[in-house]
N, C-alpha and C. Protein backbone atom coordinates (compact mmCIF):
# COMPACT_ATOMS: atom_id res chain seq x y z
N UNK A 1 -0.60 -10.66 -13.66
CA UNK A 1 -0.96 -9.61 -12.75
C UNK A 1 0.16 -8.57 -12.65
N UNK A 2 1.81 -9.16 -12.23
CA UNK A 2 2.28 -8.10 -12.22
C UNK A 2 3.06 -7.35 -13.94
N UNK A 3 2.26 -8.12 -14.79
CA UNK A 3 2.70 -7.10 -16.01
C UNK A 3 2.25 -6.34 -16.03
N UNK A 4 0.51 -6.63 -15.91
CA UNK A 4 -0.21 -5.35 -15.48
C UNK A 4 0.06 -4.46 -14.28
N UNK A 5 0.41 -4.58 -13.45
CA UNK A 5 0.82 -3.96 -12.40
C UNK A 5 1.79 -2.61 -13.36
N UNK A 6 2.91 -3.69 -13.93
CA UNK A 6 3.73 -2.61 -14.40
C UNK A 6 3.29 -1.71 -15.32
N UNK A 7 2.25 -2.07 -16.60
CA UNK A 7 1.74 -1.40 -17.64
C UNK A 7 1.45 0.31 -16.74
N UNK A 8 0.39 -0.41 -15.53
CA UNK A 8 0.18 0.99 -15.36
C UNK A 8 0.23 1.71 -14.27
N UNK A 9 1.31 1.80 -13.79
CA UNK A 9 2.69 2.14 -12.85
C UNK A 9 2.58 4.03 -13.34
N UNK A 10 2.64 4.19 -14.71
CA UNK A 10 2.45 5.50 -15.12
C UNK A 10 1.40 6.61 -15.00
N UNK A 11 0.32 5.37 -15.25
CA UNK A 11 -1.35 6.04 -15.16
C UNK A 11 -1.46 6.25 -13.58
N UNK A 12 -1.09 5.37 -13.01
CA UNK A 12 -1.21 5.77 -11.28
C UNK A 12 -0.53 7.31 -10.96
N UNK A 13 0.86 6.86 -11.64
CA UNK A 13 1.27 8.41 -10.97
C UNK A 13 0.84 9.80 -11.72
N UNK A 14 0.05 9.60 -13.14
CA UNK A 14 -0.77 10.32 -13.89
C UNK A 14 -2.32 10.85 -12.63
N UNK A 15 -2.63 9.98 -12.44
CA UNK A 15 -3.98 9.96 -11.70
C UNK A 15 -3.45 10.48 -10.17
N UNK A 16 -2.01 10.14 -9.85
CA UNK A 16 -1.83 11.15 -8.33
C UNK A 16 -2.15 12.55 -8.35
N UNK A 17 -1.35 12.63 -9.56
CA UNK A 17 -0.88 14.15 -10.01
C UNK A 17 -2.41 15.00 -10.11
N UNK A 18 -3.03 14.22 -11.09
CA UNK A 18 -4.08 15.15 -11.06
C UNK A 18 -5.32 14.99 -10.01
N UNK A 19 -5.26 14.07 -9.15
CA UNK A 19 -5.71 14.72 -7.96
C UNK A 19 -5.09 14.57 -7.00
N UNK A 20 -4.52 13.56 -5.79
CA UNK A 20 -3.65 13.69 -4.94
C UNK A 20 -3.53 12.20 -4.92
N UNK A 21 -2.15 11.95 -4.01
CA UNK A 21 -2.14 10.85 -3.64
C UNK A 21 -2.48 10.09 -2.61
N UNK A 22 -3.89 10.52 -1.76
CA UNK A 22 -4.27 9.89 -1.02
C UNK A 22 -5.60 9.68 -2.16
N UNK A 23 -6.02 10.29 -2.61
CA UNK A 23 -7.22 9.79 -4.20
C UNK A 23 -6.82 8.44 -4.51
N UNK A 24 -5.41 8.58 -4.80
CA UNK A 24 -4.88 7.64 -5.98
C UNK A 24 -4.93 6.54 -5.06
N UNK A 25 -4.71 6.50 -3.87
CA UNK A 25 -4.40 5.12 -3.13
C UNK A 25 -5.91 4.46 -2.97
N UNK A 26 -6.71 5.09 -2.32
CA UNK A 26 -7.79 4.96 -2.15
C UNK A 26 -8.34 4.31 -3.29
N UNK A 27 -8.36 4.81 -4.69
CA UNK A 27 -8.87 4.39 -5.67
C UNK A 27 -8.49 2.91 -6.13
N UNK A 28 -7.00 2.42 -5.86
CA UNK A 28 -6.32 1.48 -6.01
C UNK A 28 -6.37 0.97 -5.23
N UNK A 29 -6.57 0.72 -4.28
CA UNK A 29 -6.94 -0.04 -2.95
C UNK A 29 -8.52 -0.31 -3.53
N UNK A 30 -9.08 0.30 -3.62
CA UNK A 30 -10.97 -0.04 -3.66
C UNK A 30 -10.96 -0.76 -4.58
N UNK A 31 -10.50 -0.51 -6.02
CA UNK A 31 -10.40 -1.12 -7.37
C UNK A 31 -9.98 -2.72 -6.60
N UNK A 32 -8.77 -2.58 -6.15
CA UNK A 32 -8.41 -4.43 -5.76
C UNK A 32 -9.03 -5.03 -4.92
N UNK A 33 -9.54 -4.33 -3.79
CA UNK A 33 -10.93 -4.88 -2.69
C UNK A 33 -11.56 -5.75 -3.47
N UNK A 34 -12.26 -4.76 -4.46
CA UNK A 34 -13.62 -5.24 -5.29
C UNK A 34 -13.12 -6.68 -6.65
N UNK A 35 -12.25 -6.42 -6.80
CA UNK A 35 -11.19 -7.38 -7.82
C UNK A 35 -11.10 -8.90 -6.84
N UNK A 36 -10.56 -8.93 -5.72
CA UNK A 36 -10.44 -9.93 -4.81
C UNK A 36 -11.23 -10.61 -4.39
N UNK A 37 -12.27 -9.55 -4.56
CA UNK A 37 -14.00 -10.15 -3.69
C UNK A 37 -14.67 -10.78 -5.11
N UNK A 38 -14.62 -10.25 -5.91
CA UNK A 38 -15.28 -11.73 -7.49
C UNK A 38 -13.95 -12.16 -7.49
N UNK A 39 -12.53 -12.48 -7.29
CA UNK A 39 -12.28 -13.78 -7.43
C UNK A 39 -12.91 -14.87 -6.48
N UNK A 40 -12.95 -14.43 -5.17
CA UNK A 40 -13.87 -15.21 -4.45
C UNK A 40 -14.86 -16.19 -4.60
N UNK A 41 -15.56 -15.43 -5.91
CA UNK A 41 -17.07 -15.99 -6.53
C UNK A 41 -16.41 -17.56 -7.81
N UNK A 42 -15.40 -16.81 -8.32
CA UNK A 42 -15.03 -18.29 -9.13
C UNK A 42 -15.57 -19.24 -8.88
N UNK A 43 -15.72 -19.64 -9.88
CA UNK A 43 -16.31 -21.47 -9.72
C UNK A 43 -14.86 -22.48 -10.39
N UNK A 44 -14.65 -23.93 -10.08
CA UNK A 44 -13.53 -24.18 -10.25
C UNK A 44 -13.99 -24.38 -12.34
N UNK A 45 -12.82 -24.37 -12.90
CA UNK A 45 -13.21 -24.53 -14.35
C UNK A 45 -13.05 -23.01 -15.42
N UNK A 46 -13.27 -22.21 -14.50
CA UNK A 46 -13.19 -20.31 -14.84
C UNK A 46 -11.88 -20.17 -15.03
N UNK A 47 -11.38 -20.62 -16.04
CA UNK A 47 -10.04 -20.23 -16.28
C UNK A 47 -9.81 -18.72 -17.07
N UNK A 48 -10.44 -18.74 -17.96
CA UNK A 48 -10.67 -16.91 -18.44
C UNK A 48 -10.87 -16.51 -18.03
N UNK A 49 -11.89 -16.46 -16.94
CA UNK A 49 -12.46 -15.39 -15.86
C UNK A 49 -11.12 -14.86 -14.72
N UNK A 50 -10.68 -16.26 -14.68
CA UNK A 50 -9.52 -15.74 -13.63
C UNK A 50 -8.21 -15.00 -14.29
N UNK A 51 -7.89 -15.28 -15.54
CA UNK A 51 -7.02 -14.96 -16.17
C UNK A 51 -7.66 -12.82 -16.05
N UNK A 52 -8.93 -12.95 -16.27
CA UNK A 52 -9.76 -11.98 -16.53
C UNK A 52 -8.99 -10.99 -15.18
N UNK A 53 -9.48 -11.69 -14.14
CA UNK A 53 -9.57 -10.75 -12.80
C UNK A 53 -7.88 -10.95 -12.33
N UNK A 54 -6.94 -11.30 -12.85
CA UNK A 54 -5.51 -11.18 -12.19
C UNK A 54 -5.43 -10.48 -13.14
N UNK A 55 -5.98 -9.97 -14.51
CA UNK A 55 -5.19 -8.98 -15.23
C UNK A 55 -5.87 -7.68 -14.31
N UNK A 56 -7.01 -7.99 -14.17
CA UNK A 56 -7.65 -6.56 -13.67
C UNK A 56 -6.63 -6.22 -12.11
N UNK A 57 -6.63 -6.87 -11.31
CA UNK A 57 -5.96 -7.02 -10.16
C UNK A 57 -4.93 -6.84 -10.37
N UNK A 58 -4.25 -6.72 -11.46
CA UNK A 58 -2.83 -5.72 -11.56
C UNK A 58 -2.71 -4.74 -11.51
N UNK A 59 -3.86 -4.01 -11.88
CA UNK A 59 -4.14 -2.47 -12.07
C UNK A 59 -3.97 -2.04 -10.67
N UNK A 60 -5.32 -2.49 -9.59
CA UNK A 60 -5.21 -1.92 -7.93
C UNK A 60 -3.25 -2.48 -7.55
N UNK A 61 -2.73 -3.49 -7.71
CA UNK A 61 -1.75 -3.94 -7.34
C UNK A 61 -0.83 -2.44 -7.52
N UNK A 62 -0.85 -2.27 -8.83
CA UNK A 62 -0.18 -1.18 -9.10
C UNK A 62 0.18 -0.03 -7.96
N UNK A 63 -1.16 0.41 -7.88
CA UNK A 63 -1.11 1.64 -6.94
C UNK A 63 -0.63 1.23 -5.67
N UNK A 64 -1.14 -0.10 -5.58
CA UNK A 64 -0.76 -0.43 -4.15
C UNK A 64 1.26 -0.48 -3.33
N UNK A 65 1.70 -0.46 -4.98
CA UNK A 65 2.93 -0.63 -5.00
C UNK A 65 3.80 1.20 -5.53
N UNK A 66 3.09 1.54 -5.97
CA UNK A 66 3.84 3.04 -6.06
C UNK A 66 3.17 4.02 -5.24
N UNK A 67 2.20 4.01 -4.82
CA UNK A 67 2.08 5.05 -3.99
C UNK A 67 2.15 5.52 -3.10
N UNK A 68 2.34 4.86 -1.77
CA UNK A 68 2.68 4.55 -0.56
C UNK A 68 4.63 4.86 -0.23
N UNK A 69 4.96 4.65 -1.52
CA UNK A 69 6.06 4.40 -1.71
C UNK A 69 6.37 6.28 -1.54
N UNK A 70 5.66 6.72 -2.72
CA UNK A 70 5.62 7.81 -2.93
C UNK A 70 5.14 9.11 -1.82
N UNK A 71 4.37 8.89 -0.90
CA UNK A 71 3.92 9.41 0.25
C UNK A 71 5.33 9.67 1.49
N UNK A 72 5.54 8.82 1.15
CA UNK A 72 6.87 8.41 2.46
C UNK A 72 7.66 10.45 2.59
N UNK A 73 8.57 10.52 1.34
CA UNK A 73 9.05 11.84 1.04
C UNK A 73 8.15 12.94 1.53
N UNK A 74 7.04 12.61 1.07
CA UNK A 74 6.15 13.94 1.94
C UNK A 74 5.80 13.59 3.39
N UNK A 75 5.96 12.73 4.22
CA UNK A 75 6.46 12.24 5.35
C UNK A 75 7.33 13.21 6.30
N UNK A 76 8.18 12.65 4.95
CA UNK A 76 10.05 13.00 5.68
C UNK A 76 10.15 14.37 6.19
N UNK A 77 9.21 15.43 4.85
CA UNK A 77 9.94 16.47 5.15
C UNK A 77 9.00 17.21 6.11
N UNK A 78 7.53 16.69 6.73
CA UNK A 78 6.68 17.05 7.78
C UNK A 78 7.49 16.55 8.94
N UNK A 79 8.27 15.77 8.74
CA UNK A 79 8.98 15.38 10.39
C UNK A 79 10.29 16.42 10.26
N UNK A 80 10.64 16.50 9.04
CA UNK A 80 11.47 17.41 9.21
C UNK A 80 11.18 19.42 9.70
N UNK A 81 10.62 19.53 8.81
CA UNK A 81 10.09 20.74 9.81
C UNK A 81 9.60 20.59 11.41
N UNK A 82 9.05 19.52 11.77
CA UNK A 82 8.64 19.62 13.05
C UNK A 82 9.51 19.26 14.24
N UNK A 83 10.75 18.32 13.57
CA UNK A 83 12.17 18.49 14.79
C UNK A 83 13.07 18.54 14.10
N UNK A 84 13.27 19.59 12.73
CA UNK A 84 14.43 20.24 12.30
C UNK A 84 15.79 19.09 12.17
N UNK A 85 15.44 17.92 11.75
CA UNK A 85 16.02 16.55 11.64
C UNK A 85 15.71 16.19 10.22
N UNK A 86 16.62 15.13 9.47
CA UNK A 86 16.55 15.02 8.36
C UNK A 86 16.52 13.31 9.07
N UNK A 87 15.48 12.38 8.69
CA UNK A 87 15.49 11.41 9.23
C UNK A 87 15.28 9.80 8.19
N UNK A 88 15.61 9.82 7.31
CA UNK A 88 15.03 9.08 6.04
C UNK A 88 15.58 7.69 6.24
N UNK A 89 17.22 7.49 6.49
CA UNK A 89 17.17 6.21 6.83
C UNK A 89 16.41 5.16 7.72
N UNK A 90 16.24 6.45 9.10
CA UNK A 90 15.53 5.43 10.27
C UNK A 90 14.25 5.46 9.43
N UNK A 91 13.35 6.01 8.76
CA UNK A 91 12.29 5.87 8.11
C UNK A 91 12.18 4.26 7.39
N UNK A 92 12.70 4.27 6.63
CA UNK A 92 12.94 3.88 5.14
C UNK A 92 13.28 2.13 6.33
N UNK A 93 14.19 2.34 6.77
CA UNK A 93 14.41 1.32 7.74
C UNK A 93 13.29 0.65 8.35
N UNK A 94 12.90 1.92 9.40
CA UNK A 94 11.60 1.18 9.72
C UNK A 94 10.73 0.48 8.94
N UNK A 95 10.15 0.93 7.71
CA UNK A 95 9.25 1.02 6.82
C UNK A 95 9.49 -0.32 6.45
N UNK A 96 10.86 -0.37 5.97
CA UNK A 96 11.08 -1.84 5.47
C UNK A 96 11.01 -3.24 6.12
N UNK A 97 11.30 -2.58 7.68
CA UNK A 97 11.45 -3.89 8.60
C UNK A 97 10.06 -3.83 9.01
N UNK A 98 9.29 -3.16 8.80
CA UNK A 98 7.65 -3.31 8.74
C UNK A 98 7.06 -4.10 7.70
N UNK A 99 7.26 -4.09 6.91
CA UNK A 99 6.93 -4.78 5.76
C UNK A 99 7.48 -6.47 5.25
N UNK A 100 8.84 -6.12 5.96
CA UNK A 100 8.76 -7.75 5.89
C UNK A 100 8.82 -8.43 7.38
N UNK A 101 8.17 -7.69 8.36
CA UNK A 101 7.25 -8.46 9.31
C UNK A 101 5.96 -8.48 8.74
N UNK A 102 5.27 -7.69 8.52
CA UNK A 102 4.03 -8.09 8.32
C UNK A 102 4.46 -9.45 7.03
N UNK A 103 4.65 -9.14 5.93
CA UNK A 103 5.08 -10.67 5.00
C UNK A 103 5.05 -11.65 5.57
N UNK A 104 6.22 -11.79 6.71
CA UNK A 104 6.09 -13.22 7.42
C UNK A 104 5.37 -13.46 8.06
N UNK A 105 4.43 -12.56 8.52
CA UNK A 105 3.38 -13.17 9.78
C UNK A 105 2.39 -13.05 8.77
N UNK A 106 1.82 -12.70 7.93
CA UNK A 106 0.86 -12.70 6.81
C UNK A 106 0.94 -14.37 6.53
N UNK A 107 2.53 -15.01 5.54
CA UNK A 107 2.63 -16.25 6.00
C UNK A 107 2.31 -17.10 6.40
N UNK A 108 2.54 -16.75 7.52
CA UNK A 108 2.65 -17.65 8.92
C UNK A 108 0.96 -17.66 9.24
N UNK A 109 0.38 -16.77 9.30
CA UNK A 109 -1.23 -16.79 9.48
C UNK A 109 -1.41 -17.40 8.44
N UNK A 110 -1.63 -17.14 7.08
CA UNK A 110 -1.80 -18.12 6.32
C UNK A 110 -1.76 -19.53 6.29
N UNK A 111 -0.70 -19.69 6.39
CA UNK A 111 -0.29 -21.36 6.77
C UNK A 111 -1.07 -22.09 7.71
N UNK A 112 -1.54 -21.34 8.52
CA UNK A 112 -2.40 -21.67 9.88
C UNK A 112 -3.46 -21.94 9.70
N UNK A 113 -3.81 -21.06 9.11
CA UNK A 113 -5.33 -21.08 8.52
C UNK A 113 -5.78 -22.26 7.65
N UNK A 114 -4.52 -22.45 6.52
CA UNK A 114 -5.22 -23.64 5.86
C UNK A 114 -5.00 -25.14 6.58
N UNK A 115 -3.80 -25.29 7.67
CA UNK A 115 -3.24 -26.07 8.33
C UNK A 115 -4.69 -26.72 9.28
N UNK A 116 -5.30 -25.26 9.83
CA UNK A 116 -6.55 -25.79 10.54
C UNK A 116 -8.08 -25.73 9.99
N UNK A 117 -7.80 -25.71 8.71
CA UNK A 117 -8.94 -25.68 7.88
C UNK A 117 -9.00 -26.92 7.14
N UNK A 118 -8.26 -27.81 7.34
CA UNK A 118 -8.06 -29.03 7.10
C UNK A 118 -7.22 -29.03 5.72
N UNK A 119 -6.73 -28.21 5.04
CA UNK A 119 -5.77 -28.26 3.65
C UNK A 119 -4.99 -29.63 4.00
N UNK A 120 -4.47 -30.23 2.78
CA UNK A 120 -3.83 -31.10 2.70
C UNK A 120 -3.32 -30.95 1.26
N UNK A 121 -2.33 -31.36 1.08
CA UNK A 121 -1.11 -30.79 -0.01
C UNK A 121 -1.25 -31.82 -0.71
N UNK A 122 -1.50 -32.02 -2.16
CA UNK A 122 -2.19 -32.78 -3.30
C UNK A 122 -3.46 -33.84 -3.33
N UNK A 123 -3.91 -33.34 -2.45
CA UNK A 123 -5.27 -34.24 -2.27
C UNK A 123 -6.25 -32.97 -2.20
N UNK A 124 -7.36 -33.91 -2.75
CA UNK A 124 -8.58 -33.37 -2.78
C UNK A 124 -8.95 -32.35 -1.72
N UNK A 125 -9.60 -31.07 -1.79
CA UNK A 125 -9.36 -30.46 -0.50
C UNK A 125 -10.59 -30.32 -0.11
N UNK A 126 -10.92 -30.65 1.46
CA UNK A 126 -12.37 -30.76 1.98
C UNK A 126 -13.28 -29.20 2.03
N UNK A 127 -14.17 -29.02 1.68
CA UNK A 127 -14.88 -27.80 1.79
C UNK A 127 -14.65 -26.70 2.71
N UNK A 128 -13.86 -27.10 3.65
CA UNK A 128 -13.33 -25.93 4.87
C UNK A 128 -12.48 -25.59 4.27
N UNK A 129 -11.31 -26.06 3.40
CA UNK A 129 -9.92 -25.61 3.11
C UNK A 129 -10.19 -24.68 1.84
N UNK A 130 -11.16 -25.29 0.92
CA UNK A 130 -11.74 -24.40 0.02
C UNK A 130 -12.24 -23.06 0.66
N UNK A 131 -13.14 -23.04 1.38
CA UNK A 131 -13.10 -21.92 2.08
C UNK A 131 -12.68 -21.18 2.72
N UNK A 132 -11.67 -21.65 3.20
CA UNK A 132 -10.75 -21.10 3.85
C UNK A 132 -9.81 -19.96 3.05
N UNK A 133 -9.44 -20.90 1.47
CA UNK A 133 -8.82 -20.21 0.57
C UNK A 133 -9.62 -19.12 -0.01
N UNK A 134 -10.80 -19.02 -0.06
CA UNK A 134 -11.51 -18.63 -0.74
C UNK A 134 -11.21 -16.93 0.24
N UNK A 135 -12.01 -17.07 1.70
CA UNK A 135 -11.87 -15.47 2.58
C UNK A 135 -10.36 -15.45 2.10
N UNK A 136 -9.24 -16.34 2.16
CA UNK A 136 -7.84 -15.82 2.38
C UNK A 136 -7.69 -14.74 0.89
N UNK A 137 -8.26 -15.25 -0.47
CA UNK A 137 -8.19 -14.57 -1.33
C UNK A 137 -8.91 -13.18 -1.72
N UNK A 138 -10.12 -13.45 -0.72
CA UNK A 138 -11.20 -12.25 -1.53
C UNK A 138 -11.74 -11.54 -0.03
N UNK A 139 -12.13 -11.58 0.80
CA UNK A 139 -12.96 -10.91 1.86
C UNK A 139 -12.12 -10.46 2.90
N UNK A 140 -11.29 -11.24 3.07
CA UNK A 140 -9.64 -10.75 3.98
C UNK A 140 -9.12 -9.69 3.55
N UNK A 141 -8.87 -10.00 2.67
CA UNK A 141 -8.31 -8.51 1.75
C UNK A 141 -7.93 -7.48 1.73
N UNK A 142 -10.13 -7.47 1.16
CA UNK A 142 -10.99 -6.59 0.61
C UNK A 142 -11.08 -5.61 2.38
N UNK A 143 -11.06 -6.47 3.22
CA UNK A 143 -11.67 -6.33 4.76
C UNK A 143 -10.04 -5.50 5.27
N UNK A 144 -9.14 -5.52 4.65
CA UNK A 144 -8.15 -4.76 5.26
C UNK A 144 -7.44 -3.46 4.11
N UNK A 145 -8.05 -3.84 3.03
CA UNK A 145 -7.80 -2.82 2.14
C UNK A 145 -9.09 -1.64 2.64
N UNK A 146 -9.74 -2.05 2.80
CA UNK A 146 -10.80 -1.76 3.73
C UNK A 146 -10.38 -0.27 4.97
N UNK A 147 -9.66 -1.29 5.64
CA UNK A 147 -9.26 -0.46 6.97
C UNK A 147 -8.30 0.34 6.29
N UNK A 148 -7.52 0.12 5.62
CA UNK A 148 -6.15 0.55 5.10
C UNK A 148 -6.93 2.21 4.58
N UNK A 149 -8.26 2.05 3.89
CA UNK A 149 -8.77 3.11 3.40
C UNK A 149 -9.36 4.07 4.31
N UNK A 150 -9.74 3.82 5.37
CA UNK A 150 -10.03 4.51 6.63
C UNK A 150 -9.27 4.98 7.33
N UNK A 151 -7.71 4.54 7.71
CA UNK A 151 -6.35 4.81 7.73
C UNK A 151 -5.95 6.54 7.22
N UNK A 152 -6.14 5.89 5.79
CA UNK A 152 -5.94 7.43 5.03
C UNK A 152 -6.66 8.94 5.14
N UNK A 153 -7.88 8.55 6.01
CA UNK A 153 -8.75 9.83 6.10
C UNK A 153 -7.73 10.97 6.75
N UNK A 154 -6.61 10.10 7.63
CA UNK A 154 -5.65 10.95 8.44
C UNK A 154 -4.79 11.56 8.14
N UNK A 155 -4.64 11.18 6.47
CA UNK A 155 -3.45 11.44 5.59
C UNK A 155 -3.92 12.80 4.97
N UNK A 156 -2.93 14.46 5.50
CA UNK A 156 -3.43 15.36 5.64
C UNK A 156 -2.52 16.11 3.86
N UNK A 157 -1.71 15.32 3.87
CA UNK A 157 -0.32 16.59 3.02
C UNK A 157 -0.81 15.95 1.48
N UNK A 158 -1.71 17.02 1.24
CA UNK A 158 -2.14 17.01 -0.44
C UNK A 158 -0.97 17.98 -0.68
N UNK A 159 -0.92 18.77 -1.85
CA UNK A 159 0.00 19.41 -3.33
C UNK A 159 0.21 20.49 -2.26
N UNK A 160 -1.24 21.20 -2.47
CA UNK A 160 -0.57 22.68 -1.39
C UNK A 160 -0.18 22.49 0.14
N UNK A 161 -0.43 21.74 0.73
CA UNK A 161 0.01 21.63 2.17
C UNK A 161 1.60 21.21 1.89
N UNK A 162 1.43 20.26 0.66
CA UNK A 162 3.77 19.81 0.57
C UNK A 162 4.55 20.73 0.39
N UNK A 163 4.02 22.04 -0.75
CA UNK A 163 4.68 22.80 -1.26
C UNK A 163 4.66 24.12 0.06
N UNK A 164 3.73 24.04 1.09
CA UNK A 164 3.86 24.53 2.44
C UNK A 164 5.00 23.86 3.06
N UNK A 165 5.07 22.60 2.83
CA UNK A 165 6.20 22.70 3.86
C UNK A 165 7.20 22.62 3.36
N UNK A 166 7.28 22.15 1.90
CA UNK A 166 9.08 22.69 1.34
C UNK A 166 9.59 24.18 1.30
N UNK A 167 8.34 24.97 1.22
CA UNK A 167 8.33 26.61 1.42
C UNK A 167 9.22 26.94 2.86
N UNK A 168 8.44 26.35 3.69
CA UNK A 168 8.86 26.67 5.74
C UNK A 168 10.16 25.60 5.31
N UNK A 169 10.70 24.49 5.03
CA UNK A 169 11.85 24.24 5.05
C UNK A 169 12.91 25.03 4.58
N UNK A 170 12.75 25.68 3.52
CA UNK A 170 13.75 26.20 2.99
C UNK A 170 13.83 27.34 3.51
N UNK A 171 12.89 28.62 4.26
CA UNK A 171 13.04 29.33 4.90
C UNK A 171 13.10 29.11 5.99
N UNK A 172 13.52 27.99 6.99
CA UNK A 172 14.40 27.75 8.05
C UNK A 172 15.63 27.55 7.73
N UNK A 173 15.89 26.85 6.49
CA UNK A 173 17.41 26.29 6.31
C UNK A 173 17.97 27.91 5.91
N UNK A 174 17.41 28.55 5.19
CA UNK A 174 17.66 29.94 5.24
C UNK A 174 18.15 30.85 5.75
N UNK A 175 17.54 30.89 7.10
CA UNK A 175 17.57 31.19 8.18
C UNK A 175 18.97 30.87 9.16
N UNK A 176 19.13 29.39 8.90
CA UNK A 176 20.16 28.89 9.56
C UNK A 176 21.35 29.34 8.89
N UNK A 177 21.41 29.37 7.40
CA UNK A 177 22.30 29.95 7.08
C UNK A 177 22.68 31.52 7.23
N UNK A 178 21.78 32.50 7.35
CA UNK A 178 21.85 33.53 7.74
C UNK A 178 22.17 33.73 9.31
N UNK A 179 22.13 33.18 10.29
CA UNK A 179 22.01 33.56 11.37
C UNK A 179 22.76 32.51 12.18
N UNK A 180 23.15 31.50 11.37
CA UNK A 180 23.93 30.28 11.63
C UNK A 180 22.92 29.51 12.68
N UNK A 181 23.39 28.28 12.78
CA UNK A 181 22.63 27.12 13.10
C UNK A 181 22.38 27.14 14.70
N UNK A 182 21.00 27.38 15.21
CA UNK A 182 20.65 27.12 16.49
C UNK A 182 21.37 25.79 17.32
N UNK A 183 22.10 25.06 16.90
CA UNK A 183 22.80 24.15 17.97
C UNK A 183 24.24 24.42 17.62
N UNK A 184 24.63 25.82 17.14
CA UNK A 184 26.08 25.87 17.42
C UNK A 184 27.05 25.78 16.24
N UNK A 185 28.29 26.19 16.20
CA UNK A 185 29.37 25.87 14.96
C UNK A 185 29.47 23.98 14.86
């Protein structure tokens, strides 16, 4: 999965470019929804098939891993025009200590789930734990890649709205240099 992931790391940011990167996420997010939801369907014995759908599931992985990434910068510099602050560490910070909370409580729900779904660690596993694994792999997901895509409707800064605001940045910083800086020497 993640070779594929990496193969096409390029085509994602090919496919931002030529339409935006809320397209590209969306598209990569839906692609792995739908990828997650037939692994679901496996039957045990589908070893090609699965080999099949973790190569495909590298592809959405992909996007899921560069693009978001990539959004952040056009972020930065909308907060920056709007309180004239350059703010990237506390960003980047946040962002990160977001991410590996959600990880551990992702985890930690996990664990729970199969803990009370009756899983048991090298034994045969009773039909709840199978199922259990089964939403954890494919309908969970799909059900938050889901929301994640509804999320984005809010996501406003396509090509011309960025190059709007690197335009108004640089003719404030402009500005400041001409007229020197509104908070003083």
């Amino acid at each position: 999965m993640f070779v594929t992931a990496t193969l096409f790391l390029p085509a994602w940011v090919h496919f931002s470019r030529a339409t935006s990167k809320r397209a590209a996420y969306v598209a990569g997010l839906g692609f792995l929804a739908g990828v997650l939801v037939a692994v679901s369907f496996l039957a045990p014995g589908q070893r090609a098939a699965a080999y099949a759908l973790a190569f495909l599931a590298g592809i959405g992985v992909s996007a899921a891993h560069v693009i978001p990434w990539s959004m952040v910068p056009d972020c930065l510099e909308l907060d920056e025009l709007a309180t004239g602050r350059r703010r990237e560490g506390a960003y980047y910070g946040l962002l990160t200590f977001l991410q590996k909370l959600a990880s551990s409580g992702a985890i930690l729900a996990v664990g729970a789930v199969l803990h009370y779904s009756g899983y048991v660690a090298g034994a045969v596993q009773p039909r709840s734990a199978l199922l259990a694994m089964r939403a954890l792999l494919g309908p969970l997901p799909a059900l938050l890649f889901f929301l994640a895509m509804l999320a984005l409707t809010g996501y406003s800064i396509d090509r011309a709205e960025h190059a709007r605001l690197r335009a108004a940045i640089a003719l404030r910083r402009e500005e400041e240099v001409t007229c020197g800086s509104p908070s003083g020497p």
